[in-house]
N, C-alpha and C. Protein backbone atom coordinates (compact mmCIF):
# COMPACT_ATOMS: atom_id res chain seq x y z
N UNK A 1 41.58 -30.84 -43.53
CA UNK A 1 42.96 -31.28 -43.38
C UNK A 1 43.08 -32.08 -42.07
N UNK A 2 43.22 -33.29 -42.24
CA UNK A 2 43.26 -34.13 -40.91
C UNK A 2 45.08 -33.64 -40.38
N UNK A 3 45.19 -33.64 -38.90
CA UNK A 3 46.33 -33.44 -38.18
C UNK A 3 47.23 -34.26 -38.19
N UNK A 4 48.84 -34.09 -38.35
CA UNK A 4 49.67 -34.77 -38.21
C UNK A 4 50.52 -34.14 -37.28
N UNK A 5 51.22 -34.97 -36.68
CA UNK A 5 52.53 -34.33 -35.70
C UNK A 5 52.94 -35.57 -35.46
N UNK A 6 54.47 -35.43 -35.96
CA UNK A 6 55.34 -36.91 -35.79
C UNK A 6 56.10 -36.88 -34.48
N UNK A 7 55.85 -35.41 -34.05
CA UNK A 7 56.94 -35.50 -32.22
C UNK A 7 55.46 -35.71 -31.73
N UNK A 8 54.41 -35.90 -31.36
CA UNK A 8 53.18 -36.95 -30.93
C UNK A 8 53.10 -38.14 -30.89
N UNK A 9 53.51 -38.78 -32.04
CA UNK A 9 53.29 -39.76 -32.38
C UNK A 9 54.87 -40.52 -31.96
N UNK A 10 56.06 -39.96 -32.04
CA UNK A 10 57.08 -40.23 -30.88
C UNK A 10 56.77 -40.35 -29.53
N UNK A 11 56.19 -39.43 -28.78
CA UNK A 11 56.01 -39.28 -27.83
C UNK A 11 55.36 -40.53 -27.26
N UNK A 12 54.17 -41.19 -28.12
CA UNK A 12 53.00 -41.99 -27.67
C UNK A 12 54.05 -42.94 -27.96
N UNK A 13 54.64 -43.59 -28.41
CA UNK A 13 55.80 -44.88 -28.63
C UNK A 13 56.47 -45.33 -27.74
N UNK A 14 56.70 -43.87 -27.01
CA UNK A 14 57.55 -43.47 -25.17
C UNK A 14 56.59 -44.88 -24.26
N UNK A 15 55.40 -44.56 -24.61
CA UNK A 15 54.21 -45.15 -23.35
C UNK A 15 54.04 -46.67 -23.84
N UNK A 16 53.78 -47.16 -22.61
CA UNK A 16 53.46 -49.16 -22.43
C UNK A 16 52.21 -49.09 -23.33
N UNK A 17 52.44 -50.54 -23.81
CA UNK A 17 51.16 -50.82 -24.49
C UNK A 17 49.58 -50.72 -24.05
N UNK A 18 48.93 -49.79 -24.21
CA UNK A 18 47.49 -49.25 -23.19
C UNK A 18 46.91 -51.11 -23.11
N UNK A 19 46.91 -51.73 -24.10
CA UNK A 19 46.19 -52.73 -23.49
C UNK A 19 46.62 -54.20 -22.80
N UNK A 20 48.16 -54.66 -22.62
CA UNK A 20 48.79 -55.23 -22.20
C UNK A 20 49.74 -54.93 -21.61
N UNK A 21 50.15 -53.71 -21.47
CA UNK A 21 51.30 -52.90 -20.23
C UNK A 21 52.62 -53.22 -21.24
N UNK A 22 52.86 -54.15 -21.84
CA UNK A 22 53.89 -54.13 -22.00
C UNK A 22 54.92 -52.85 -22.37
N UNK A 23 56.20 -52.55 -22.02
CA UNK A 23 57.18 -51.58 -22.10
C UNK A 23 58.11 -51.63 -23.08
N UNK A 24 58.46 -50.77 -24.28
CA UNK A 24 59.42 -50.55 -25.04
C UNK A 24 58.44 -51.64 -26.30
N UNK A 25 58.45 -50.54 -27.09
CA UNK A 25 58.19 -50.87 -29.03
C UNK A 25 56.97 -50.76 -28.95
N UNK A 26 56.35 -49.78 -28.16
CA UNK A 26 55.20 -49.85 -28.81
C UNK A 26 54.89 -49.07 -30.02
N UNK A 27 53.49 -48.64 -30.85
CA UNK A 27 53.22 -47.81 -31.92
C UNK A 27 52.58 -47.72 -32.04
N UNK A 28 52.42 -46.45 -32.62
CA UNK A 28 51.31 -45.20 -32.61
C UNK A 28 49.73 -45.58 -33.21
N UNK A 29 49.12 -46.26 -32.24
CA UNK A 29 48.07 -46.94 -33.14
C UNK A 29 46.63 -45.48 -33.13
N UNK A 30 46.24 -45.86 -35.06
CA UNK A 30 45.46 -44.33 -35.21
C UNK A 30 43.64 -45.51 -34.44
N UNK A 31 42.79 -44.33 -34.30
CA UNK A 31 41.65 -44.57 -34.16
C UNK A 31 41.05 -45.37 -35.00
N UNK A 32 39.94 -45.92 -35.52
CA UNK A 32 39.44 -46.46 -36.54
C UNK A 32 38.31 -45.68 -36.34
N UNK A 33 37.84 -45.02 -35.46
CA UNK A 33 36.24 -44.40 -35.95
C UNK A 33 36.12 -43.28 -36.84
N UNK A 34 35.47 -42.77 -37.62
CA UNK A 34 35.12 -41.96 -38.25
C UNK A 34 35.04 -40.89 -37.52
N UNK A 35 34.40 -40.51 -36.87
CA UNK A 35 35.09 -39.07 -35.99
C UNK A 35 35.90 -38.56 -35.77
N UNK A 36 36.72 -39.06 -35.75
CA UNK A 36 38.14 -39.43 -35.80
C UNK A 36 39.00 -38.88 -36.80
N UNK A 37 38.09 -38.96 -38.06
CA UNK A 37 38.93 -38.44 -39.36
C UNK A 37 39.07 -39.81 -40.37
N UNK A 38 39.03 -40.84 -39.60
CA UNK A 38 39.27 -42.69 -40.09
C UNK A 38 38.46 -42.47 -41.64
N UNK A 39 39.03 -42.65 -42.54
CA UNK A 39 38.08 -42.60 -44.30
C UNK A 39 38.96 -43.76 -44.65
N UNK A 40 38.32 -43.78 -46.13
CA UNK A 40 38.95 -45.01 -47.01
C UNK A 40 40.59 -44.63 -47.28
N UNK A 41 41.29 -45.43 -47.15
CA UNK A 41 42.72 -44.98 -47.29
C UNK A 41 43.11 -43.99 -46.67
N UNK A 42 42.42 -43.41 -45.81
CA UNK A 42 42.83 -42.25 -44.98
C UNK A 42 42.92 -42.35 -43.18
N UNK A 43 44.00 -42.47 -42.67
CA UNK A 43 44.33 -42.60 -41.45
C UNK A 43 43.96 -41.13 -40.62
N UNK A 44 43.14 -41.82 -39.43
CA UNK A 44 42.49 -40.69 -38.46
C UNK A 44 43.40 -39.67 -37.93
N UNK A 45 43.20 -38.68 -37.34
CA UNK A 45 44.33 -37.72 -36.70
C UNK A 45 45.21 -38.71 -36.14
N UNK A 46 46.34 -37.42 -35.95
CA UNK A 46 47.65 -38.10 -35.15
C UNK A 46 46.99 -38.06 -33.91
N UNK A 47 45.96 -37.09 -33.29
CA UNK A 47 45.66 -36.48 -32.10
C UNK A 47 44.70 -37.71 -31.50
N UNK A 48 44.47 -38.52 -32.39
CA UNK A 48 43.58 -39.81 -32.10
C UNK A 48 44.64 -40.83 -32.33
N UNK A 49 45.56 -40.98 -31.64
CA UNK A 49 46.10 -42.11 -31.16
C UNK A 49 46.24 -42.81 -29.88
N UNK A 50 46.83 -43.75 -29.81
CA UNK A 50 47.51 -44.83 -28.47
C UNK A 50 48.16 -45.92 -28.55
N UNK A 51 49.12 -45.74 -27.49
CA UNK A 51 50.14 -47.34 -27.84
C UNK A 51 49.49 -47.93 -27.84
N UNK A 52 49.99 -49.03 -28.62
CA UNK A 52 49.81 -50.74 -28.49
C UNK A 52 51.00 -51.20 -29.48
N UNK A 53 51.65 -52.13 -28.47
CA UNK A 53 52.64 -53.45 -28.77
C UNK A 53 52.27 -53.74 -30.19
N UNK A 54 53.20 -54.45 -30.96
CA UNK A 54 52.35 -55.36 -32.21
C UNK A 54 51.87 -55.93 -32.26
N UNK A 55 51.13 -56.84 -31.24
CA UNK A 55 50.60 -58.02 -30.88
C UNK A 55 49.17 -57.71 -30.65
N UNK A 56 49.36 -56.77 -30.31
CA UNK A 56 47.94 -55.67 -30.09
C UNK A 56 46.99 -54.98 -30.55
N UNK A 57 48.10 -54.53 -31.56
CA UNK A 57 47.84 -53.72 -32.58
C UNK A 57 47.91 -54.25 -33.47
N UNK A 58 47.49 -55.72 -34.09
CA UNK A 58 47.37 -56.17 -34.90
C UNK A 58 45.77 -57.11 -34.43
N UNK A 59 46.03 -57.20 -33.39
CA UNK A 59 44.36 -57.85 -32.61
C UNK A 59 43.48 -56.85 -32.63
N UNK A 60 43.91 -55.91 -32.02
CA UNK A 60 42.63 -54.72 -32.36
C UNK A 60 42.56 -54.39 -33.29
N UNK A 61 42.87 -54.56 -34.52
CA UNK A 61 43.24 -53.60 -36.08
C UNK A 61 42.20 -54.81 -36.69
N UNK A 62 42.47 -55.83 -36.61
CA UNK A 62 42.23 -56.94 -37.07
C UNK A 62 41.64 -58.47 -37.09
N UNK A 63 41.36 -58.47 -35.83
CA UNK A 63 41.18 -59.40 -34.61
C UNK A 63 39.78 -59.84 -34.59
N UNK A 64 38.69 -60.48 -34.62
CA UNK A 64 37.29 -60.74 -34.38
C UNK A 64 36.78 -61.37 -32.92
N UNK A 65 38.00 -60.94 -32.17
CA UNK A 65 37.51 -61.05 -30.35
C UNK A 65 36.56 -59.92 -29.90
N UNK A 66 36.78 -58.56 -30.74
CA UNK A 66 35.57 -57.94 -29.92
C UNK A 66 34.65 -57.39 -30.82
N UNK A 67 33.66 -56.72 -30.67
CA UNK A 67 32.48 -56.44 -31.37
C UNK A 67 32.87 -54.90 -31.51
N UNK A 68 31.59 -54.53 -32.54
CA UNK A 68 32.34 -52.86 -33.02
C UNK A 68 32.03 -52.00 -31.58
N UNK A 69 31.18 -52.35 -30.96
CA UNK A 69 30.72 -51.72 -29.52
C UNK A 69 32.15 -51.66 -28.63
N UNK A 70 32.65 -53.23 -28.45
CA UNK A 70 34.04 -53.25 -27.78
C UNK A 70 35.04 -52.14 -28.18
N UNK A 71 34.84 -52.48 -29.64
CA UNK A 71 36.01 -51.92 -29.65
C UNK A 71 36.52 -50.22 -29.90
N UNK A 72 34.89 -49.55 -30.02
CA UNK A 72 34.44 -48.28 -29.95
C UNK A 72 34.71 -47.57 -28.15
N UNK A 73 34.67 -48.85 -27.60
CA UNK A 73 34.80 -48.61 -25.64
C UNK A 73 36.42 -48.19 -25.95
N UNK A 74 37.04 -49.64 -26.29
CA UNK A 74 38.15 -49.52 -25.81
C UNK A 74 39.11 -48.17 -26.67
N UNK A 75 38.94 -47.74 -28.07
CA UNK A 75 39.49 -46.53 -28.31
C UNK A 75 38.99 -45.53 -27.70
N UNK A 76 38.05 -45.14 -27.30
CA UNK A 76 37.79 -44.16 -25.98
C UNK A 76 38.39 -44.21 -24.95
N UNK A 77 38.49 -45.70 -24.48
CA UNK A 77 38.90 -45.73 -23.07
C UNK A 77 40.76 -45.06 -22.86
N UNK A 78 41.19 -45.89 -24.04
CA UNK A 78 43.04 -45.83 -24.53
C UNK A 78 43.26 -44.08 -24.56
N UNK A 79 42.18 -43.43 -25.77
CA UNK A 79 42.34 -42.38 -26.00
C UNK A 79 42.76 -41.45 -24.60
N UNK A 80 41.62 -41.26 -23.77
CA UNK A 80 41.50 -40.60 -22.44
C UNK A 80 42.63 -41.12 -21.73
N UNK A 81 43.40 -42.51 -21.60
CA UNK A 81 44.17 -43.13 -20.74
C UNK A 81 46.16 -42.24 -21.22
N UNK A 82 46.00 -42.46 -22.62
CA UNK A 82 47.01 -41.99 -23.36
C UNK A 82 46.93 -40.65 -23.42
N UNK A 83 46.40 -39.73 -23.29
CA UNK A 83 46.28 -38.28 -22.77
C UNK A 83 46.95 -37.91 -21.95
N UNK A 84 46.54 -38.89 -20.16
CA UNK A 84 47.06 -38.14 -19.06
C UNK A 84 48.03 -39.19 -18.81
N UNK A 85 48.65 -39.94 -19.69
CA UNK A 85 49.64 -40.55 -19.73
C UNK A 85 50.81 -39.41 -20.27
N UNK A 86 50.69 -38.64 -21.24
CA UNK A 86 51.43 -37.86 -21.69
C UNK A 86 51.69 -36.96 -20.57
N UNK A 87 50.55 -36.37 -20.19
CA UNK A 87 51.06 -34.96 -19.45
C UNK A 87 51.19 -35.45 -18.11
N UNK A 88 51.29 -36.28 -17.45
CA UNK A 88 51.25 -36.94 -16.10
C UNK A 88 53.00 -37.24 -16.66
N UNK A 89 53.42 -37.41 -17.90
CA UNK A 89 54.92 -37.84 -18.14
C UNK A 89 55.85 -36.99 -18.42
N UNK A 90 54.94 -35.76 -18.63
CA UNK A 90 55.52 -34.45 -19.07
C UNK A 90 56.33 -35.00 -20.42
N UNK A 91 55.17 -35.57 -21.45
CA UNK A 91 55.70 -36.03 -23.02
C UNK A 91 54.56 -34.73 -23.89
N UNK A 92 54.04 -34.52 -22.92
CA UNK A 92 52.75 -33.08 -23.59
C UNK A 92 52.94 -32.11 -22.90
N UNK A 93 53.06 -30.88 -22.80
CA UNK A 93 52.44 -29.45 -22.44
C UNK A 93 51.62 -28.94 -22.68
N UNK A 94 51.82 -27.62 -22.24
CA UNK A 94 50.47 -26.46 -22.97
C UNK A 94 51.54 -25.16 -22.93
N UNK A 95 51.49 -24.59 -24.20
CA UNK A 95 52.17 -23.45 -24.19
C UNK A 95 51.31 -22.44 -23.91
């Protein structure tokens, strides 16, 4: 059963676009790797997300500027960034 939580995926919408800063509209962009949960027609955890703008999130989704290496960096990099973005915003806890 891959994870969903839609107050997560609110939460991450709260935060600037991880790869152009921009502020307000961003969305909940899922992982694409397979570790992830990423299958055919099947979107990765909610828990594997990070903003990005539409502009962004249509370049990284879609885009042939970076290589699968790039772009394996940069959802790692977003992932870890969008983490302590949450709890540094107090948009995450720990009960």
């Amino acid at each position: 059963m891959i994870y969903r939580n839609q107050k997560l995926l609110t939460a991450i919408r709260q935060l600037p676009c991880a790869a152009c800063g921009i502020e307000g509209g961003s969305q909940a962009a899922h992982s694409n790797l397979l570790r992830h949960g990423k299958g055919r027609g099947l979107k990765a955890s909610d828990a594997a997300t990070f903003p990005l703008c539409v502009p962004c999130h249509m370049e990284f989704d879609q885009g042939k500027a970076l290589t699968k290496a790039e772009r394996e960096q940069l959802t790692m990099d977003w992932l870890a960034w969008t983490h302590i973005q949450l709890i540094e915003n107090e948009l995450l806890g720990v009960r």
